[in-house]
Structure formats: structure tokens, C-alpha cells
C-alpha atoms as a PDB file:
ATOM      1  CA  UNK A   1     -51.191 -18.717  36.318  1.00  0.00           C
ATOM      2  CA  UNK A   2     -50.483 -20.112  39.746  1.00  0.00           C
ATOM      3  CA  UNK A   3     -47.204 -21.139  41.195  1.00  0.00           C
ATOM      4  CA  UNK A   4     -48.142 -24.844  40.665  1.00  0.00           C
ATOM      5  CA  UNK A   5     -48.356 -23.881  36.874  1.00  0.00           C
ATOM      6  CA  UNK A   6     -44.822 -22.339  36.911  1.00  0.00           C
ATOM      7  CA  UNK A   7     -42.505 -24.920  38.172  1.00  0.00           C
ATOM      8  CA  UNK A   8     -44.971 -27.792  39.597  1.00  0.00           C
ATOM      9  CA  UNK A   9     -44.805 -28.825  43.051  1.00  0.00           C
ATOM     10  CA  UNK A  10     -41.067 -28.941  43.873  1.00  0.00           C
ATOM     11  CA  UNK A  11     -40.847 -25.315  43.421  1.00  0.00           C
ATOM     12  CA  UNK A  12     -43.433 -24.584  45.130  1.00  0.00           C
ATOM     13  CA  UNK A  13     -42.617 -26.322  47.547  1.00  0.00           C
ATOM     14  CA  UNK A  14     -38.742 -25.042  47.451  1.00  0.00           C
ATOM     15  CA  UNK A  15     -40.337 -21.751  47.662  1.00  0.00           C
ATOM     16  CA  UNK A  16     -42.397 -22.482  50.807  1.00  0.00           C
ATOM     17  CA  UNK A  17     -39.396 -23.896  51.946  1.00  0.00           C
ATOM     18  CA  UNK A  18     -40.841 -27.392  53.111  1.00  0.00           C
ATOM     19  CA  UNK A  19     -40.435 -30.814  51.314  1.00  0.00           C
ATOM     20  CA  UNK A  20     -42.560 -31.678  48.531  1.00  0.00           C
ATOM     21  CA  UNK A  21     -44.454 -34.690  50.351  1.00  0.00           C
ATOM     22  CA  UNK A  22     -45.432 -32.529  53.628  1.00  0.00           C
ATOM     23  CA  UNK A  23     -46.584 -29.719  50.841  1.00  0.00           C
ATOM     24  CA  UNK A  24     -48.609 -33.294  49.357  1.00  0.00           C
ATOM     25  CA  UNK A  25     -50.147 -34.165  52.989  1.00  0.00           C
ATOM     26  CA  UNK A  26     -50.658 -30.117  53.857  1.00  0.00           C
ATOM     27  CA  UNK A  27     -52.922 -30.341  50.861  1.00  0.00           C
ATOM     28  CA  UNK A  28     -54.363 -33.339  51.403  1.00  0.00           C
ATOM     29  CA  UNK A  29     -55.328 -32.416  55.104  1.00  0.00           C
ATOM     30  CA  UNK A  30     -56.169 -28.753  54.298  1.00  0.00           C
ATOM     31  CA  UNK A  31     -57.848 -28.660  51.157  1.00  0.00           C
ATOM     32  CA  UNK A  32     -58.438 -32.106  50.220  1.00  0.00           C
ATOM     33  CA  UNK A  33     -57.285 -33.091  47.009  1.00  0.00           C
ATOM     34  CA  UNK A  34     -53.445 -33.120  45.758  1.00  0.00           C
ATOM     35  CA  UNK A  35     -51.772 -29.838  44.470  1.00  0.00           C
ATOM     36  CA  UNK A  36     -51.992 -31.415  41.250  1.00  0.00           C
ATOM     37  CA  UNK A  37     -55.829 -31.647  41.181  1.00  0.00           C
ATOM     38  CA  UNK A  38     -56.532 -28.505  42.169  1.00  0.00           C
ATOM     39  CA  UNK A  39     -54.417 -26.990  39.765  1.00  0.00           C
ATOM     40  CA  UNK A  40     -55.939 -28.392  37.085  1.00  0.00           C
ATOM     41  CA  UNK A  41     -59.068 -27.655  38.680  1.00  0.00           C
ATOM     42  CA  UNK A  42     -58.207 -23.931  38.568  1.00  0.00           C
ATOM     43  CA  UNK A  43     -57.183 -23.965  35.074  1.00  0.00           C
ATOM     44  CA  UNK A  44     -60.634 -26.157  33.642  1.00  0.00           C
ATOM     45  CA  UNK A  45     -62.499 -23.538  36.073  1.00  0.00           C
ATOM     46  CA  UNK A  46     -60.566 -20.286  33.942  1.00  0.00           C
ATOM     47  CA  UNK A  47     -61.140 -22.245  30.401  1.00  0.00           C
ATOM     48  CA  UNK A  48     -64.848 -22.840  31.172  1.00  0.00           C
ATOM     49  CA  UNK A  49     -65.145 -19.189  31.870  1.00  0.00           C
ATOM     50  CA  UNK A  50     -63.326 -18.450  28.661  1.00  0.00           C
ATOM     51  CA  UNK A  51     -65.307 -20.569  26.554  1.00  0.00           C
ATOM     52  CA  UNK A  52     -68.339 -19.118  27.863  1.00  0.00           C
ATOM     53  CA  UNK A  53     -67.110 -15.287  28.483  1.00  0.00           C
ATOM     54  CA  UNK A  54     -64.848 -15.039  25.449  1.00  0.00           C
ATOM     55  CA  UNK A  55     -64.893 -14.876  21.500  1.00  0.00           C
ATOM     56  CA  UNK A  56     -60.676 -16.913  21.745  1.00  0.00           C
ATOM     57  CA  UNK A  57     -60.249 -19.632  19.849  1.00  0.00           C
ATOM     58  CA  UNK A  58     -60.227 -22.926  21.727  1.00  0.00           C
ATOM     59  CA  UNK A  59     -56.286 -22.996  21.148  1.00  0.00           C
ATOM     60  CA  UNK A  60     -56.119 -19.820  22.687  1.00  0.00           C
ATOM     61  CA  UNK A  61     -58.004 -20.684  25.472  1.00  0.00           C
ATOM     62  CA  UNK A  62     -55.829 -23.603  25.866  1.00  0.00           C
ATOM     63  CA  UNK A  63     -52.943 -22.302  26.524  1.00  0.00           C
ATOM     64  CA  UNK A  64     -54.210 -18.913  28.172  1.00  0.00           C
ATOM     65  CA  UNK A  65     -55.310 -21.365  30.782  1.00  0.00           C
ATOM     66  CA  UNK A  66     -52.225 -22.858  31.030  1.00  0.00           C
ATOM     67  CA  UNK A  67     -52.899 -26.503  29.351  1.00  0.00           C
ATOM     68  CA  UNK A  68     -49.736 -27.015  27.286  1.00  0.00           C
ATOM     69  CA  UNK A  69     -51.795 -28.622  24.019  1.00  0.00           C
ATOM     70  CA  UNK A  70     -55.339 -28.167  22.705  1.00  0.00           C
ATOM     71  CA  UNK A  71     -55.874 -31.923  23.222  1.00  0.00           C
ATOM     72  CA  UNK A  72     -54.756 -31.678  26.784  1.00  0.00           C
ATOM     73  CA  UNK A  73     -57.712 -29.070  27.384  1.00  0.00           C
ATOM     74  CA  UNK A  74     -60.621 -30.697  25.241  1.00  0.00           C
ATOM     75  CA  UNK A  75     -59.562 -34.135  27.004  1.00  0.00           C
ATOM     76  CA  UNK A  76     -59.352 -32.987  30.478  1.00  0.00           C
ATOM     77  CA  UNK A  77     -62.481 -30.678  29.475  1.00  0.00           C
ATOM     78  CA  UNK A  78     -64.319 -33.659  28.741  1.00  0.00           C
ATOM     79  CA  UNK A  79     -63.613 -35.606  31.664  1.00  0.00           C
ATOM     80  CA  UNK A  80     -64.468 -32.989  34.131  1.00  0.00           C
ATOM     81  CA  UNK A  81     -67.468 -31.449  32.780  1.00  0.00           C
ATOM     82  CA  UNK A  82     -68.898 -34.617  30.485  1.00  0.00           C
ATOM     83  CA  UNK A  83     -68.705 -32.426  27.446  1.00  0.00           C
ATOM     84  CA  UNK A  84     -66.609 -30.673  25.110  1.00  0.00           C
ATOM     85  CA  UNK A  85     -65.884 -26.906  25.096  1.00  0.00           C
ATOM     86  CA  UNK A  86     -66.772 -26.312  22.004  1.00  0.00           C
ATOM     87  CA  UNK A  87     -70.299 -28.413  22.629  1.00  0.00           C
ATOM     88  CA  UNK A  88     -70.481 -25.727  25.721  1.00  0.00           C
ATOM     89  CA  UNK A  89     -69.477 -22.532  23.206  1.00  0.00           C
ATOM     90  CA  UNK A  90     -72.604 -23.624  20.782  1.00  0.00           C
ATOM     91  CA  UNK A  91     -75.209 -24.304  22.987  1.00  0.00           C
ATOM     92  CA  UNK A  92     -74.535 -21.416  25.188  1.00  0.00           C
ATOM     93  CA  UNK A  93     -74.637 -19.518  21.613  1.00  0.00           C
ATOM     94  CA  UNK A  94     -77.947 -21.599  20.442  1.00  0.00           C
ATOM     95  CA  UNK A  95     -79.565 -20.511  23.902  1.00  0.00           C
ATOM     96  CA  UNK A  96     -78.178 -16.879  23.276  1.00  0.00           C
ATOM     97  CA  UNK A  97     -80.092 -16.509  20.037  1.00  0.00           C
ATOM     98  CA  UNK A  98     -83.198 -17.807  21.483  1.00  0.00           C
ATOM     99  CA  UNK A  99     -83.430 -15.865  24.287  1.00  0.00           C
ATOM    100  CA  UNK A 100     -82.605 -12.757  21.715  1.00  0.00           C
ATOM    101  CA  UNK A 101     -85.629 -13.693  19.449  1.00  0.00           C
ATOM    102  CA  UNK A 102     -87.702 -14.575  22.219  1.00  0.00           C
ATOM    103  CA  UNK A 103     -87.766 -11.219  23.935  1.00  0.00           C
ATOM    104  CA  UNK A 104     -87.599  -9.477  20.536  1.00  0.00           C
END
């Protein structure tokens, strides 16, 4: 977890010691998107990972990627990647098995 995921931007930005909208602009300038968005990018990056590395539940890949419900995940999930995870977890399985009997 990052320090966004922690305490959100006012810590991180007490931490830093600077005020939370120059932390906004340094991101905005820097990096180009809001702390914000690329937190949650970081955490839909780790769960895609998960669902595709990993045999966890999708409520345990949920919250080990710091989304605080599993509807949280599967919506932001959605909106990002234009399917589910668990759409991802079966045809990554599906093409798994073919690939197995294929080569068998």
C-alpha cells in the first residue's frame, strides 16, 4: 500500500510537509493526473495482476489491493479495463487450458 492509501492526501501531504493543493498541482504538473487517480491506478494495476497471477478470491484481492469493498473493486475494475475480473480470471483460464491441450 502507498502513502495515499494510508491516510489520503492530507497526510501525505502533512508528511511532505507542503499544503494539500500545491501536493494537487505538483501532481498535476509532474505526473499528470491527481493523487487520487493514480492511486487508484496503482491499486486496479496490483488487482489485475492478482486476478491474473493468483488463485485469491476476488474479496481477497479486493482488499489486498487496498479497495475497501468487493463492489468498489469489480466497479472500478469495470470502468478501467471494460470488463470484470472475474470475466479476466476465466478467459485467461479458458486460454490456459487450450494452450495446455494444444501443445499436448
Amino acid at each position: 500500500m502507498g502513502a495515499l492509501d494510508e491516510g489520503g492526501v492530507s497526510c501525505l501531504a502533512d508528511r511532505l510537509g507542503i499544503g494539500e493543493r500545491y501536493l494537487r498541482q505538483l501532481f498535476s504538473r509532474h505526473v499528470g493526473v491527481s493523487p487520487y487517480s493514480l492511486a487508484k491506478a496503482r491499486r486496479l494495476s496490483h488487482a489485475r495482476r492478482l486476478v491474473l497471477d493468483s488463485s485469491f478470491s476476488m474479496t481477497e484481492i479486493a482488499l489486498k489491493s487496498g479497495f475497501r469493498s468487493v463492489r468498489q473493486f469489480n466497479d472500478n475494475f469495470l470502468k478501467e479495463y471494460g470488463y470484470s475480473p472475474r470475466s479476466l480470471r476465466k478467459s485467461t483460464s479458458v486460454s490456459m487450458d487450450n494452450d495446455e491441450t494444444t501443445h499436448l
